[in-house]
C-alpha atoms as a PDB file:
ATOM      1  CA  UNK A   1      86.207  68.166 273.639  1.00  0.00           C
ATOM      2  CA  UNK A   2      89.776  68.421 274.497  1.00  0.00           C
ATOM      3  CA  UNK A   3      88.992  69.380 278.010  1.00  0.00           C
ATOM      4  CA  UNK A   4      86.287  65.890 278.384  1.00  0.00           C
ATOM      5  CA  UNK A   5      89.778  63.719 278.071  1.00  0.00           C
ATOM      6  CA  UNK A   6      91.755  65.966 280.106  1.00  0.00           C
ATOM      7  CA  UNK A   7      89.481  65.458 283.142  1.00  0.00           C
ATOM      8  CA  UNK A   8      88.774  62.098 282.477  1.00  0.00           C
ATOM      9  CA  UNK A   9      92.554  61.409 282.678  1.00  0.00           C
ATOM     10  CA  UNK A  10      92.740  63.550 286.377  1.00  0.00           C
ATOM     11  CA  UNK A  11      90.423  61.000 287.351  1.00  0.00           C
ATOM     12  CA  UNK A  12      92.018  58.310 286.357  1.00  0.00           C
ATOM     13  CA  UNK A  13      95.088  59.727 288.244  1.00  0.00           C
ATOM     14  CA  UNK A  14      93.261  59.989 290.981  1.00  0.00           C
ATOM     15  CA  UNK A  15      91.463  56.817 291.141  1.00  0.00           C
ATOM     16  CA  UNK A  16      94.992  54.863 290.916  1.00  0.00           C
ATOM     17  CA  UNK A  17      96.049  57.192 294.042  1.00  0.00           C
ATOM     18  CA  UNK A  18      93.172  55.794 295.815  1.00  0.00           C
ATOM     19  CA  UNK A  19      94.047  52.439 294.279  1.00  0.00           C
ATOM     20  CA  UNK A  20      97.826  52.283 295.425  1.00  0.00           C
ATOM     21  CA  UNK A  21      96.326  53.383 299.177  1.00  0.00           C
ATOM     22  CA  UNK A  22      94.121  50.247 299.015  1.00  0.00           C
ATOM     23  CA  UNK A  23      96.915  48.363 297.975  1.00  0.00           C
ATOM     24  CA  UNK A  24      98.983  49.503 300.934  1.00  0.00           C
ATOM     25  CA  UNK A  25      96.317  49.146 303.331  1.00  0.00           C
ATOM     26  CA  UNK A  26      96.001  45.521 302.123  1.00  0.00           C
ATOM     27  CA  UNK A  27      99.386  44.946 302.633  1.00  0.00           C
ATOM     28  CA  UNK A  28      99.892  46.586 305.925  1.00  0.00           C
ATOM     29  CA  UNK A  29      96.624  44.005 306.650  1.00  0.00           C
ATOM     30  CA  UNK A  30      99.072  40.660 305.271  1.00  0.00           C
ATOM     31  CA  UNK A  31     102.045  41.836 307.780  1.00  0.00           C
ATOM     32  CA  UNK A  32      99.658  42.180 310.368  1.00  0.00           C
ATOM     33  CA  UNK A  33      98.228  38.720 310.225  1.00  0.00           C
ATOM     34  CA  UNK A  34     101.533  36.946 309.782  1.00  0.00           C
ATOM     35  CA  UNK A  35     101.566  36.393 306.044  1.00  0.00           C
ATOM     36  CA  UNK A  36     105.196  38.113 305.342  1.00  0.00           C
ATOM     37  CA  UNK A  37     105.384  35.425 301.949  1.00  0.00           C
ATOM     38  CA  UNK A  38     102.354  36.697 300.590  1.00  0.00           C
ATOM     39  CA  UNK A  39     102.987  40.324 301.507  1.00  0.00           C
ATOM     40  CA  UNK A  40     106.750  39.935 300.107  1.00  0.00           C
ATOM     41  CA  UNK A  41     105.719  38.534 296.867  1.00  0.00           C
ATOM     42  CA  UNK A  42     103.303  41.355 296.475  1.00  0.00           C
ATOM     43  CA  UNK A  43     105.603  43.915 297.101  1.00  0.00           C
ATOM     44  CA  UNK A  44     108.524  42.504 295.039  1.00  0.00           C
ATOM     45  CA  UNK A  45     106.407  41.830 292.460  1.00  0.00           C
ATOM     46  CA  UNK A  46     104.939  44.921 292.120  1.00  0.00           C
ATOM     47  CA  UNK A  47     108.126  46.977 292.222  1.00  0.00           C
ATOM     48  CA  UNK A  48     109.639  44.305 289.270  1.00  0.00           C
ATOM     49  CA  UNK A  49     106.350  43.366 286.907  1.00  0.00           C
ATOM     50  CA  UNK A  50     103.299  45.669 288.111  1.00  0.00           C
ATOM     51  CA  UNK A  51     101.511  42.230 289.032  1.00  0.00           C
ATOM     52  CA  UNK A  52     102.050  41.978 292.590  1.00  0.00           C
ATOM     53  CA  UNK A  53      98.890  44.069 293.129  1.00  0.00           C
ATOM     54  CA  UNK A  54      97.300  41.526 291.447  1.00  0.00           C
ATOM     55  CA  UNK A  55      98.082  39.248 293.620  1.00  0.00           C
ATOM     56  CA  UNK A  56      97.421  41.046 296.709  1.00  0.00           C
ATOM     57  CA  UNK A  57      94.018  41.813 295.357  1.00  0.00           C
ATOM     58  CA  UNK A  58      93.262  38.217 295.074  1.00  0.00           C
ATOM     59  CA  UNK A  59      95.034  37.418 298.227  1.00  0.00           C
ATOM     60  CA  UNK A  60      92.688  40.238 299.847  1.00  0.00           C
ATOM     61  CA  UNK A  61      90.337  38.311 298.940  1.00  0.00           C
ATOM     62  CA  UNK A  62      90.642  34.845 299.997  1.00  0.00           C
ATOM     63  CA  UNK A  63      91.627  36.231 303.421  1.00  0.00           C
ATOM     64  CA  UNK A  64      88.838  38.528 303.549  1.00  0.00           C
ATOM     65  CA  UNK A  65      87.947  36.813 306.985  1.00  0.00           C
ATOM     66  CA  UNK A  66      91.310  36.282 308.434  1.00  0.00           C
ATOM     67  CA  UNK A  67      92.270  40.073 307.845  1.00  0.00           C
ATOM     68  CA  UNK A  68      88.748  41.374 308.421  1.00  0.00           C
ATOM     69  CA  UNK A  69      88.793  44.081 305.757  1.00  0.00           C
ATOM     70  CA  UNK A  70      85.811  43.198 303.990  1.00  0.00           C
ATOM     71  CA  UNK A  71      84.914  47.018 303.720  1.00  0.00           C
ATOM     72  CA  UNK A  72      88.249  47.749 302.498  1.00  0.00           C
ATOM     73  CA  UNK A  73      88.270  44.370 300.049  1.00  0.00           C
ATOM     74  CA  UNK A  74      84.845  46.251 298.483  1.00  0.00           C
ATOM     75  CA  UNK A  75      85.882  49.752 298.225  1.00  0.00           C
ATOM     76  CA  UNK A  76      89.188  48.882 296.680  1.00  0.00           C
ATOM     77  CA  UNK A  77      86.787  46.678 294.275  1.00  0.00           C
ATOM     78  CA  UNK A  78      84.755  49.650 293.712  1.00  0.00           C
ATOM     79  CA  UNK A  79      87.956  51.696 292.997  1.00  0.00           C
ATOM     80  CA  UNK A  80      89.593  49.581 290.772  1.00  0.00           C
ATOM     81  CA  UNK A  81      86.070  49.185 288.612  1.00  0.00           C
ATOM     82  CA  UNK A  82      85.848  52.882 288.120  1.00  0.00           C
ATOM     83  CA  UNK A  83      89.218  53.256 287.127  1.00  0.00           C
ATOM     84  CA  UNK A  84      89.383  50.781 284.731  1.00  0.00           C
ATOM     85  CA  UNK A  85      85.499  52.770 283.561  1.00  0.00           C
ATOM     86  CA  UNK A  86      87.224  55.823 283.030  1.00  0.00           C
ATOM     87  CA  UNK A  87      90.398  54.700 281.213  1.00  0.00           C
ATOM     88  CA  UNK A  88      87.830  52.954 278.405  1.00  0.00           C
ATOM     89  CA  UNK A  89      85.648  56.232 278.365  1.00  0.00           C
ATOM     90  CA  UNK A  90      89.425  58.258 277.839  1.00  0.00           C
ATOM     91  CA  UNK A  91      90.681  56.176 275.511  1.00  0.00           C
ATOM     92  CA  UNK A  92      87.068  56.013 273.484  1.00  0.00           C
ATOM     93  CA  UNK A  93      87.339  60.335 273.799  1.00  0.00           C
ATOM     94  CA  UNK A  94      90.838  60.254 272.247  1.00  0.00           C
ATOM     95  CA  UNK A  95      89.762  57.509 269.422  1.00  0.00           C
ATOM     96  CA  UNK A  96      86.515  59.896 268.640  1.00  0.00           C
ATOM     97  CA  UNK A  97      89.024  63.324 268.999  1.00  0.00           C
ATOM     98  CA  UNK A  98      91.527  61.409 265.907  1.00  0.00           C
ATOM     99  CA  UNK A  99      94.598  61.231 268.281  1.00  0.00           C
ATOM    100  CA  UNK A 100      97.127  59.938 265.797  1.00  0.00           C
ATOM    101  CA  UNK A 101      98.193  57.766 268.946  1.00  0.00           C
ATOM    102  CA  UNK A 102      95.710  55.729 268.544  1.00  0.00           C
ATOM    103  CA  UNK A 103      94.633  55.402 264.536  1.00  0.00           C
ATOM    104  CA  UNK A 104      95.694  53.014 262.817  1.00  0.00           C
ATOM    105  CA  UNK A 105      96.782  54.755 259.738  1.00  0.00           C
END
């Protein structure tokens, strides 16, 4: 069973490669169209809290038009689903393994 977590975390690694790629792309998008504020707080904010891709997610969003990148707005949707999929299904494998990381004895 130890081997189920172990790929399930290479997954997960490689879903949040895709997912910082996205997160470039989207940015590379914001400088494009002008929006150096929105791209800077992204960036600076990711590099200080981990929330700037947050906010260029969102800000993907609402610009969806304005950057055209609805195809990459829904594949980095898609991404970020299955990531956040296969973290639950790892951390559920080490809960039902008895990792002592995560009991609460």
């Amino acid at each position: 069973m130890a081997w189920v977590s172990i790929m399930l975390l290479a997954i997960c690694w490689g879903l949040a490669i895709v997912n910082l790629v996205c997160f470039v792309l989207v940015l590379v998008k914001m400088f494009s169209n002008e929006d150096f504020g929105l791209a800077l707080i992204s960036l600076v904010l990711t590099v200080c809290t981990g929330t700037g891709m947050l906010i260029a997610f969102v800000g993907g969003w609402v610009n969806v038009v304005k950057y055209d990148s609805l195809r990459l707005m829904g594949f980095w949707s898609l991404i970020s689903f299955a990531q956040l999929l296969f973290a639950v299904a790892y951390v559920l494998t080490l809960m039902q393994e008895g990792n002592s990381l995560l009991s609460y004895r």
